[in-house]
Protein backbone atom coordinates (compact mmCIF):
# COMPACT_ATOMS: atom_id res chain seq x y z
CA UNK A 1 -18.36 -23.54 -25.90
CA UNK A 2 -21.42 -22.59 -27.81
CA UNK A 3 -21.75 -19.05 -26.58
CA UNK A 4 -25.44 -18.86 -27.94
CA UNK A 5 -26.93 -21.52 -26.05
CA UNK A 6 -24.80 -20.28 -22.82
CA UNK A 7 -26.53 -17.12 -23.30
CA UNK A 8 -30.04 -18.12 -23.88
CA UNK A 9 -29.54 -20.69 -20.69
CA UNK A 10 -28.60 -17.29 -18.90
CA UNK A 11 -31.66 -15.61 -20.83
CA UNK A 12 -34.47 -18.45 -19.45
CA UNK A 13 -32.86 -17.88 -15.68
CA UNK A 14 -32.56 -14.22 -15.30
CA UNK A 15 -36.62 -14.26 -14.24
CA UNK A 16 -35.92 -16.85 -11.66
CA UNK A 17 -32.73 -14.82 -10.32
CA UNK A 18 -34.98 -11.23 -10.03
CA UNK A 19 -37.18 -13.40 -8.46
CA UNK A 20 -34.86 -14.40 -5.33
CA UNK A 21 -35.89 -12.54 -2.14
CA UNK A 22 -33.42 -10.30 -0.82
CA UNK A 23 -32.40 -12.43 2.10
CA UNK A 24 -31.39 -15.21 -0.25
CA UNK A 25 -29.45 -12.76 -2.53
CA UNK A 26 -27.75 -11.47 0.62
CA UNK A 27 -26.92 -14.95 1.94
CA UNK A 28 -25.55 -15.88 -1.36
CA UNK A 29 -23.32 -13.12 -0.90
CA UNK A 30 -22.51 -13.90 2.29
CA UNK A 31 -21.73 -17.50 0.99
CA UNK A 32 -19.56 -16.10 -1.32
CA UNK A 33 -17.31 -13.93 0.76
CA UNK A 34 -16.83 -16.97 3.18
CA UNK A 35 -15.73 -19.09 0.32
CA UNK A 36 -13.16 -16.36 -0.75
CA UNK A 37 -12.18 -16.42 2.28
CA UNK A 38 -11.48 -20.22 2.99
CA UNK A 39 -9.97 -20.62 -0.97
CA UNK A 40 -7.64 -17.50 0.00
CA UNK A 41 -4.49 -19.59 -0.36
CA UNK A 42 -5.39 -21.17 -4.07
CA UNK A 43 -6.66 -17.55 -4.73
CA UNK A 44 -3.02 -16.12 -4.14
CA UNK A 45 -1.25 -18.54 -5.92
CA UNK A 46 -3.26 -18.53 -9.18
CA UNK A 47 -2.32 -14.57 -9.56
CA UNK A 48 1.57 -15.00 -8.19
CA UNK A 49 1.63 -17.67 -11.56
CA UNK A 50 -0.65 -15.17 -14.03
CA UNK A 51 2.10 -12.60 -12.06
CA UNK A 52 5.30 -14.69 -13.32
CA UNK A 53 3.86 -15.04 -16.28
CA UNK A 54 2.87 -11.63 -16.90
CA UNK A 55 6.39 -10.42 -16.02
CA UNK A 56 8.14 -12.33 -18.17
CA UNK A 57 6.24 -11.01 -21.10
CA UNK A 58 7.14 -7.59 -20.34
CA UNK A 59 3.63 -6.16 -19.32
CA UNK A 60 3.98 -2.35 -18.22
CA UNK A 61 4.53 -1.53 -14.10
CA UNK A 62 1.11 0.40 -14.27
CA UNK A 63 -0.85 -3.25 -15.72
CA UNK A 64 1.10 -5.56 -13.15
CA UNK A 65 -0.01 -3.28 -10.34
CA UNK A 66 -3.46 -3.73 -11.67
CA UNK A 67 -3.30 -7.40 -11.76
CA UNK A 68 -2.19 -8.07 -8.56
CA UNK A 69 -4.16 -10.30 -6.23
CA UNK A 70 -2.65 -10.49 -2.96
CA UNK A 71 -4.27 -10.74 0.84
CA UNK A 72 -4.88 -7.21 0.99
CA UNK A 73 -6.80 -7.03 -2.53
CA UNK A 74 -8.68 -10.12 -1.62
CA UNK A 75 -9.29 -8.67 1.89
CA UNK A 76 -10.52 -5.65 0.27
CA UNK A 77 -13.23 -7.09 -1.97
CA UNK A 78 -14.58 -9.20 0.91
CA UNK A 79 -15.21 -5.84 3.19
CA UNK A 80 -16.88 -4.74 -0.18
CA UNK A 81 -19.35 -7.84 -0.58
CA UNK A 82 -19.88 -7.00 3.31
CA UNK A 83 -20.47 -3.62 2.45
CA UNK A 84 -22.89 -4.35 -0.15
CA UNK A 85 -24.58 -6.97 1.67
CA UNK A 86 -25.74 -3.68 4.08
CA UNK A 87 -27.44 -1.54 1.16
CA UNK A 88 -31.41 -1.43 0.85
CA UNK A 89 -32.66 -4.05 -1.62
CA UNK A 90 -32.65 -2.46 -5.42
CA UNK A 91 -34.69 -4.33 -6.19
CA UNK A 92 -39.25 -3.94 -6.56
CA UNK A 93 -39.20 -0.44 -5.14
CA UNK A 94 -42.73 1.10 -6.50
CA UNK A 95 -41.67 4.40 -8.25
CA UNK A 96 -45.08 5.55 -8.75
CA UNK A 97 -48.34 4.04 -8.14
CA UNK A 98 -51.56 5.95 -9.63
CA UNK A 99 -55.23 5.59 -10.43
CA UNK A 100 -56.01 5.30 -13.87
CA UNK A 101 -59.73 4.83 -13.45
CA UNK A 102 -61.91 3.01 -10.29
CA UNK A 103 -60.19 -0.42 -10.17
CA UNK A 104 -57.86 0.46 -12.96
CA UNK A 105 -54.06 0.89 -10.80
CA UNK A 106 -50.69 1.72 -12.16
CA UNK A 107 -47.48 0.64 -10.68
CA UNK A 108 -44.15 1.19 -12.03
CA UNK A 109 -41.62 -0.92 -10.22
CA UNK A 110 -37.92 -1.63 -10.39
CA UNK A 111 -36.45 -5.04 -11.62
CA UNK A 112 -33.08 -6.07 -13.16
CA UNK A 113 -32.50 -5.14 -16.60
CA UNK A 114 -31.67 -9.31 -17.27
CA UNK A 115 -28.28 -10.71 -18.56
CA UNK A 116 -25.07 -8.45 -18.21
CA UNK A 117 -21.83 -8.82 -20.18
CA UNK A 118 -19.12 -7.15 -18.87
CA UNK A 119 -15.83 -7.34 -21.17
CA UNK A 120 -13.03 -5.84 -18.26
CA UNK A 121 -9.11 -5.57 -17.92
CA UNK A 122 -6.73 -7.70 -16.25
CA UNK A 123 -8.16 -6.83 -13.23
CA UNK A 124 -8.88 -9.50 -10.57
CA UNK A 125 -10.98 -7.55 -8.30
CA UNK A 126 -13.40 -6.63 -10.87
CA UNK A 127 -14.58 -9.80 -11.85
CA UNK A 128 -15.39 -9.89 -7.79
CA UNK A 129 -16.85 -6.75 -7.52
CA UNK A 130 -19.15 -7.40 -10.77
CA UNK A 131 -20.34 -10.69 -10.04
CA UNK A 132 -21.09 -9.35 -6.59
CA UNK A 133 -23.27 -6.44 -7.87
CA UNK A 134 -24.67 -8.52 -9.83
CA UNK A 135 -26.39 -11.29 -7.67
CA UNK A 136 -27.71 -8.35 -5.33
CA UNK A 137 -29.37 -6.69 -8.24
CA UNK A 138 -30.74 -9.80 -9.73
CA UNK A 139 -28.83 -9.56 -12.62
CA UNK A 140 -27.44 -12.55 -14.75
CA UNK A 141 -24.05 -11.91 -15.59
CA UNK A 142 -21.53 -12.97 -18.46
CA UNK A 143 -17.64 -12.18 -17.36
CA UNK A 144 -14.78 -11.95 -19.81
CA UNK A 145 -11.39 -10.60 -18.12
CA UNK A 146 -8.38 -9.95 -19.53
CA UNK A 147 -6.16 -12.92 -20.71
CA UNK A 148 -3.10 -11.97 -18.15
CA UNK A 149 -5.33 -12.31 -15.35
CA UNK A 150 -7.04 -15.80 -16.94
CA UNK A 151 -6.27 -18.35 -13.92
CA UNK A 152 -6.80 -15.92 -11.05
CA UNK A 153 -10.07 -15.25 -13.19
CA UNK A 154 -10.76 -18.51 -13.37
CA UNK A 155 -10.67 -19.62 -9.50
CA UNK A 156 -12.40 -16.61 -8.64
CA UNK A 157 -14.82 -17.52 -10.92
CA UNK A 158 -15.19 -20.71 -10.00
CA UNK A 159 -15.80 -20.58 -6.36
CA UNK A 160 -18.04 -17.86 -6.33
CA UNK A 161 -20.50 -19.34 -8.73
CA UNK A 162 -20.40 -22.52 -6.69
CA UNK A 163 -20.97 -20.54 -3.57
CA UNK A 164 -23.64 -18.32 -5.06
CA UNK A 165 -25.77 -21.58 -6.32
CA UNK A 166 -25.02 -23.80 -3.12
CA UNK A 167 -26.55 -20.87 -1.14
CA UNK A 168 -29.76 -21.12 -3.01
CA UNK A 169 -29.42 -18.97 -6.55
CA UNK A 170 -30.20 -20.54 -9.76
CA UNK A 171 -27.73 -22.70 -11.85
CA UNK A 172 -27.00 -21.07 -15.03
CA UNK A 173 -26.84 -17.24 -13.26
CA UNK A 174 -23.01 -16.56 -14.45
CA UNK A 175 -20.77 -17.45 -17.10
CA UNK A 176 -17.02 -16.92 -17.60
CA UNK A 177 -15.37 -16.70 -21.16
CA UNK A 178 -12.00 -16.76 -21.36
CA UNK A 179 -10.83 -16.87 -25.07
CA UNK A 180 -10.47 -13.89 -27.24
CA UNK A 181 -12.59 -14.98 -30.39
CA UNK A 182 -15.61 -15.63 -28.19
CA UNK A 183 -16.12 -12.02 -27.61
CA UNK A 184 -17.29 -11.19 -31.00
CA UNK A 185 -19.73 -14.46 -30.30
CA UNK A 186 -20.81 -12.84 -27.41
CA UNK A 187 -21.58 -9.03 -29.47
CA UNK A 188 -23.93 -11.42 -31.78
CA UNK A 189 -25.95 -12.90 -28.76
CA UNK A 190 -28.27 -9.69 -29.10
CA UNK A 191 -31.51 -11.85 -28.53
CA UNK A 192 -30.65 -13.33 -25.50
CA UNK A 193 -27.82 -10.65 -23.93
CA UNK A 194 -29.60 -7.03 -22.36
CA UNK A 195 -26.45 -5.09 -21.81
CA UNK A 196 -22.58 -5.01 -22.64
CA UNK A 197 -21.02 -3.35 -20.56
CA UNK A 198 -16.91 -2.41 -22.21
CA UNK A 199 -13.97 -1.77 -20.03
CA UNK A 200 -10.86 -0.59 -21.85
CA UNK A 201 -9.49 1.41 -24.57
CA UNK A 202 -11.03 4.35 -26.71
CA UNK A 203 -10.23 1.82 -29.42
CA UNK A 204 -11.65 -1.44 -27.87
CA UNK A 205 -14.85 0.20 -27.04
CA UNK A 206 -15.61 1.86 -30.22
CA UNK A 207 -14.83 -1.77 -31.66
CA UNK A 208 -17.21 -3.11 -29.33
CA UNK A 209 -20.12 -0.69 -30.44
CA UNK A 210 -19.65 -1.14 -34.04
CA UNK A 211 -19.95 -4.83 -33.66
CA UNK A 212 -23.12 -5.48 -31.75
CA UNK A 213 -26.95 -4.46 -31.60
CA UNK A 214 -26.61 -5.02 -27.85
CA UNK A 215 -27.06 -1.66 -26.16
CA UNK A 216 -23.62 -0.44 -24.99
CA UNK A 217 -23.17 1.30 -21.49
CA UNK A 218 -19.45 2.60 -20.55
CA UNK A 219 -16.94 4.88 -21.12
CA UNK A 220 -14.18 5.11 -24.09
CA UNK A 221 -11.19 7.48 -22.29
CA UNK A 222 -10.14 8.65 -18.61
CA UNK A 223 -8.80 12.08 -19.75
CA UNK A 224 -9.17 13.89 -16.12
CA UNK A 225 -8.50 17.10 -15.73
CA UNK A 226 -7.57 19.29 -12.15
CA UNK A 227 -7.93 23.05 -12.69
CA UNK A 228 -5.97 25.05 -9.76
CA UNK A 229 -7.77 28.18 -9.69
CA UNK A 230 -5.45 31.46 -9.12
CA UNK A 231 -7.61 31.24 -5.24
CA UNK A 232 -6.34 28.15 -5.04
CA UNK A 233 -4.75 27.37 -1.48
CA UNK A 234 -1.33 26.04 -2.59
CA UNK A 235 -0.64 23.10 -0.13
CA UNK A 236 -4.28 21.89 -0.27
CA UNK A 237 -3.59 22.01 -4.93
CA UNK A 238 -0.35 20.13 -4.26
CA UNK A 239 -2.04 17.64 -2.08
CA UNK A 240 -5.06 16.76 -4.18
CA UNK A 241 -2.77 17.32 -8.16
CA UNK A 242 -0.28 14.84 -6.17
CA UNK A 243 -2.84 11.87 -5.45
CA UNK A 244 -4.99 12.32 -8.07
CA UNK A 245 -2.29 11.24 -10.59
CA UNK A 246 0.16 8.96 -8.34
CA UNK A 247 -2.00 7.27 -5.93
CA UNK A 248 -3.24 4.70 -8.24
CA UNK A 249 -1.53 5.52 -11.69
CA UNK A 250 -2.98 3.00 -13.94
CA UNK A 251 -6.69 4.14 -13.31
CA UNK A 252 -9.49 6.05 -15.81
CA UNK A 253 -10.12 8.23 -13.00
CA UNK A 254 -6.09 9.30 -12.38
CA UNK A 255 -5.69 12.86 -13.85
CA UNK A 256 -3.37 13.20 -17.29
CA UNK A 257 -4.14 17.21 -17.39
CA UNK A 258 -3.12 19.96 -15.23
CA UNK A 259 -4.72 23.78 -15.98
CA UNK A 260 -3.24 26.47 -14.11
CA UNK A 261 -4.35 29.79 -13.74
CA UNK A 262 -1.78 32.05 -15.18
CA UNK A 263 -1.95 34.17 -11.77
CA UNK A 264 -0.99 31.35 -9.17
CA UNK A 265 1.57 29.48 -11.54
CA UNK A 266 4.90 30.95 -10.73
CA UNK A 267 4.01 30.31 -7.29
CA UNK A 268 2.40 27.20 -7.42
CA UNK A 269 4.60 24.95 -10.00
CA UNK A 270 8.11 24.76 -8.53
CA UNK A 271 6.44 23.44 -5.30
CA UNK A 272 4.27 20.87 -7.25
CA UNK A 273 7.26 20.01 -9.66
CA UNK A 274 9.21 18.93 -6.51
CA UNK A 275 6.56 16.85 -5.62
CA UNK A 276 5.94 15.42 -8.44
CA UNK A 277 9.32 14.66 -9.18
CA UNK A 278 9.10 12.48 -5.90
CA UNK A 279 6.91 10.26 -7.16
CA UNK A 280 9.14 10.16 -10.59
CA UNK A 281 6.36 12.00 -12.88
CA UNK A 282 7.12 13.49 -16.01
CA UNK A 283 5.92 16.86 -16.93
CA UNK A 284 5.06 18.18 -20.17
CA UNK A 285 3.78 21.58 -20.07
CA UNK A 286 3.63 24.85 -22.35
CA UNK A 287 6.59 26.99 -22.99
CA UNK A 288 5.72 29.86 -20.08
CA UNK A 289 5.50 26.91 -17.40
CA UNK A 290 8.82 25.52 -19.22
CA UNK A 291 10.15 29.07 -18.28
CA UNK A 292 9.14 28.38 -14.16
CA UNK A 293 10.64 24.30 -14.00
CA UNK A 294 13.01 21.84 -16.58
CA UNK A 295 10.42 19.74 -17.94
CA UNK A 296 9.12 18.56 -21.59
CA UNK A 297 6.95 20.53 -23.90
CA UNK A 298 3.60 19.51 -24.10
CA UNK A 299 1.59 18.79 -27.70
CA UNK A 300 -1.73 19.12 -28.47
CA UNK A 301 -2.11 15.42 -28.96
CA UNK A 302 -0.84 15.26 -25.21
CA UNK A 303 -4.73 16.81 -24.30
CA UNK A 304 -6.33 14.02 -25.73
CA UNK A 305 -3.75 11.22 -24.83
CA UNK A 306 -4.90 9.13 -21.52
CA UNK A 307 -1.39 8.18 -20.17
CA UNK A 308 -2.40 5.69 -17.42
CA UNK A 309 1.14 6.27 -16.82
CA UNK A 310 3.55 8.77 -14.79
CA UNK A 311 3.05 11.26 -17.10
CA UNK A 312 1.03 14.47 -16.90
CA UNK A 313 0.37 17.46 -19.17
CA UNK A 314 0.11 21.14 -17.79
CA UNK A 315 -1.11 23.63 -19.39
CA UNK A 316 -1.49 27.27 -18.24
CA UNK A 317 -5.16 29.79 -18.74
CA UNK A 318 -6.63 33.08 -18.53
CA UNK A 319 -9.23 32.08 -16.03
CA UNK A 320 -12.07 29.29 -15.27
CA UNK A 321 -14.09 29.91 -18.47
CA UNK A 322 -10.92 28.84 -20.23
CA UNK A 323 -10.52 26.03 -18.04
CA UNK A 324 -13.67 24.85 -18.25
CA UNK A 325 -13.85 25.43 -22.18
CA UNK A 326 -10.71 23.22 -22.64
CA UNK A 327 -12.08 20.53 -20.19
CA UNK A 328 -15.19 20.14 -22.29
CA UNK A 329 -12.98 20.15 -25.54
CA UNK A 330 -10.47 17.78 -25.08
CA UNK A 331 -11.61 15.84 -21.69
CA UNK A 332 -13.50 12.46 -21.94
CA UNK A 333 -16.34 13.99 -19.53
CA UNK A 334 -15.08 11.05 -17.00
CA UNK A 335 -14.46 13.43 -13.61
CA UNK A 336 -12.73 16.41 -13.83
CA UNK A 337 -11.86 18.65 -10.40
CA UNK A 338 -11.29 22.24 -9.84
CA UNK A 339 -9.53 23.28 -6.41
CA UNK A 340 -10.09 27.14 -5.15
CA UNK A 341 -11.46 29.22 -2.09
CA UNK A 342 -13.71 31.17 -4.18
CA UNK A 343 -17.50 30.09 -4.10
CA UNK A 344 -18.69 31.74 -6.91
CA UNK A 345 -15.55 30.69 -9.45
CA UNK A 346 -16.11 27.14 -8.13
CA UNK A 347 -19.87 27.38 -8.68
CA UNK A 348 -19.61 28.45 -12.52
CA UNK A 349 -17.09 25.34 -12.76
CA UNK A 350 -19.46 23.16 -11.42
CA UNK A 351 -22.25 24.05 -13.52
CA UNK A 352 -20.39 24.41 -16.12
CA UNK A 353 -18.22 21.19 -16.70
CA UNK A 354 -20.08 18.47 -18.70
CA UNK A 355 -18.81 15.28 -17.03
CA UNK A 356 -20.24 12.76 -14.99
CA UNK A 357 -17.92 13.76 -11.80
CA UNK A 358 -17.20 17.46 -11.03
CA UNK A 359 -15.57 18.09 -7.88
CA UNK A 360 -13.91 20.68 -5.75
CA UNK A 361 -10.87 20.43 -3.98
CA UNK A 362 -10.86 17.07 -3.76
CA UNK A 363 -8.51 14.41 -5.88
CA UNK A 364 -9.98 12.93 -8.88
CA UNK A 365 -9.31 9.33 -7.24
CA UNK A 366 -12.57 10.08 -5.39
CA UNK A 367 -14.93 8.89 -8.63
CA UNK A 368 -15.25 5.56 -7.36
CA UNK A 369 -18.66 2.92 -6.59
CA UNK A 370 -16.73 1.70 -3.84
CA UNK A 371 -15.91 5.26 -2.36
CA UNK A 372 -19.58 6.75 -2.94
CA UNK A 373 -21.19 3.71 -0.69
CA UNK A 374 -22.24 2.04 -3.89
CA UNK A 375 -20.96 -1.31 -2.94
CA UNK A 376 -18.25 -1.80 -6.02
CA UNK A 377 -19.23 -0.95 -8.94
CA UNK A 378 -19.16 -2.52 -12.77
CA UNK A 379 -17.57 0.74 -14.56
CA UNK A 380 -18.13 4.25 -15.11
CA UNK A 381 -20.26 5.73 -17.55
CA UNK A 382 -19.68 8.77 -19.39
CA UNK A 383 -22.93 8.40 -21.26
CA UNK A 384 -26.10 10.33 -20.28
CA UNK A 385 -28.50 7.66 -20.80
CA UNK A 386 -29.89 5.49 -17.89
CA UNK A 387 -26.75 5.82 -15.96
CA UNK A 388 -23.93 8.04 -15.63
CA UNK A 389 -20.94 8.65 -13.45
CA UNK A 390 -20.35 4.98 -11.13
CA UNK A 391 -22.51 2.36 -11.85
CA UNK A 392 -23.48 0.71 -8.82
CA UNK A 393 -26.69 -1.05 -7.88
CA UNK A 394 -28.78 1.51 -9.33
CA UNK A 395 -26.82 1.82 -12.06
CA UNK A 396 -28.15 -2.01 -12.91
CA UNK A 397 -32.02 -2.00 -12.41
CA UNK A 398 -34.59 -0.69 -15.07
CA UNK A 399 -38.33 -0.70 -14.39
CA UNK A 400 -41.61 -2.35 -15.60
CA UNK A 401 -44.86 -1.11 -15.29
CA UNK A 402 -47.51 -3.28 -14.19
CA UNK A 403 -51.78 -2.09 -14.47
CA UNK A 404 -54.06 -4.19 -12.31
CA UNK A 405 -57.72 -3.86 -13.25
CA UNK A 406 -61.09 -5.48 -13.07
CA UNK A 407 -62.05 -6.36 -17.27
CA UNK A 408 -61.38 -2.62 -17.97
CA UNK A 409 -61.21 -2.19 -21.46
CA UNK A 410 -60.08 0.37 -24.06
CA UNK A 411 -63.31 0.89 -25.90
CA UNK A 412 -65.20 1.68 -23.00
CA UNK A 413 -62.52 4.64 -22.81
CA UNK A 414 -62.64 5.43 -26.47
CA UNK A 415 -66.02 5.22 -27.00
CA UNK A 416 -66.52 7.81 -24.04
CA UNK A 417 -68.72 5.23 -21.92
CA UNK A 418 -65.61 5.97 -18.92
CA UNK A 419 -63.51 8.45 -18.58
CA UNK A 420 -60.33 8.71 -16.87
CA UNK A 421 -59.82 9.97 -13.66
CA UNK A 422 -56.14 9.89 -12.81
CA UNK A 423 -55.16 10.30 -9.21
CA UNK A 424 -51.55 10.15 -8.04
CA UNK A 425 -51.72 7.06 -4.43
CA UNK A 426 -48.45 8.23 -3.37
């Protein structure tokens, strides 16, 4: 495949894609949830062989979990194409409109930002969710998975672009790559591609943005923190500490570190250890926790380490200014929690943590496009630029501005025959 000349095919549609009407970007969608739907059976057994297969090499519990297709994943990312279907249009919303001069109007107006590539794991559901965002945002998309997931990739693929163009969308809208080497084609596509959007490692991304002049949106780590304040209500820190690292392990929003106020700890760890335990966690913690349960000692190197595994770190401080100080040290500024009663302790946290998801009392799982009504979403960003925290739909538009006059030019301005006269229409 000549990845260039994909590209710039992708390049010459995305103005004819941001040009679709809503209600034909919505019936596309529609179009492609039925045909999910109807191909569930081929769907199914694609992943059960990229399954076998990924078995026999020895790919980690956590990964296998994450590759698995089954009804209720596939029923899941049909509710969210519903779902999305439902959302106002992101699409030609007029930001500001203002009067330059008589005749002379300004209009700045959202659009899509153009062609997408979004490099993701083995990860079926993403490539669903993804393409999905991107036909309601008018976006043209490029979509490389990872290789254990290729022939579930592949149908998906497959019968959502045929779907999506049978329902009235332009030909030449998507495009799937599916071998290795063609993602450092794709990183040299930087006249034709808008946005790369990196899912993966620290190391992978980093690769990624020293090996393209595409702009790069994402994030490079998951290190989560929860910080159980010493007003922390006990069953309620258990609860949310509990979920936030077993409920979906293999996850950039799963917490790897526990802080503890020194206060609550003797209290609060034997009842979490047993819980953890439950759920076969390992605990590495510092030596005056190691005095309260049996567990590991933690390193320093265990703060910056993003386990996406059943392992957690715990560490034990003076009070939420520690807390905090250590989140913003060693964290990846990806969500971090705190769980207490007190208002004003949770406040400073709050304010305080530099992340794109601070919460209280509530599990880190949360940080989600899905579970904040956008939709799905096409990653997280930890960046501050354009978008941060879940991108969803707004996450994927930019603007343009557009002037409307009547043979207004400069000179009449600079030569001081007009003047401006600037009124705000809205």
């Amino acid at each position: 495949m000549d990845i260039k000349k994909e590209a710039q095919i992708l390049k010459l549609t995305s103005p004819k894609l941001a040009a679709q009407t809503e209600e034909v970007r919505n019936r596309a969608l529609k179009a492609a949830a039925d045909a999910l739907i109807a191909n569930k059976e081929d769907i199914i057994n694609a992943n059960k062989e990229d399954m076998d297969a990924a078995e026999k090499s020895g790919l980690a519990a956590p990964t296998l979990k994450r590759l698995k297709f089954d009804e209720g994943k596939l029923n899941d990312v049909v509710k969210g194409i519903m779902d999305l279907i439902e959302l106002p249009d992101p699409l030609r919303k007029i930001q500001l409109k203002r009067e330059l001069d008589e005749g002379l109007t300004l209009y700045r107006e959202t659009c899509p930002i153009g062609v997408i590539g979004v490099i993701f794991e083995a990860r079926p559901d993403a490539l669903v969710q993804i393409s999905s965002l991107c036909i309601k945002s008018g976006n043209c998309v490029i979509l490389k998975g990872g290789s254990e997931a290729l022939k579930t990739n592949r149908i998906l693929f497959q019968t959502i672009y045929k779907a999506v163009v049978d329902a009235g969308i332009p030909e030449g809208c998507m495009l799937q790559l599916e071998a290795r080497d063609e993602i450092k084609e794709l990183l040299s596509c930087h006249e034709y591609v808008d946005l790369i959007i990196p899912r993966g490692s620290n190391s992978f991304v980093q690769y990624i943005m020293e090996n393209t002049k595409i702009p790069v949106m994402g994030h490079a780590d998951g290190i989560c923190h929860v910080y159980v304040d010493k007003d922390a209500d006990i069953d309620k820190a258990v609860k949310i500490v509990v979920d936030s690292k077993t409920q979906y392990v293999a996850v950039c929003n799963a917490v790897e570190t526990l802080l503890v106020h020194k206060d609550i700890a003797e209290k609060f760890m034997p009842v979490l250890y047993k819980a953890l335990k439950e759920k076969n966690v390992e605990v590495r913690a510092t030596e005056d926790i190691r005095k309260i349960i049996d567990c590991d000692t933690v390193s320093e190197e265990d703060y910056k380490t993003e386990y996406l595994d059943y392992i957690i770190s715990v560490k034990t401080v003076e009070n939420v200014e520690e807390a905090v100080d250590h989140i913003n040290r060693y964290g990846s500024h990806h969500t971090d929690s705190i769980v207490t009663e007190n208002d004003e302790t949770a406040e400073y946290f709050m304010q305080m943590t530099d992340s794109a998801n601070v919460y209280r009392n509530c599990s880190t799982r949360f940080a989600d496009g899905y579970r904040y009504g956008f939709g799905a979403e096409v990653g997280i960003s930890t960046g501050k630029l354009h978008a941060r925290g879940p991108v969803g739909l707004e996450g994927l538009v930019t603007y343009k501005y557009k002037l409307y006059g009547d043979g207004h030019i400069v000179a009449d301005y600079a030569e001081g025959r007009k003047s401006f006269n600037f009124k705000d229409l809205q």
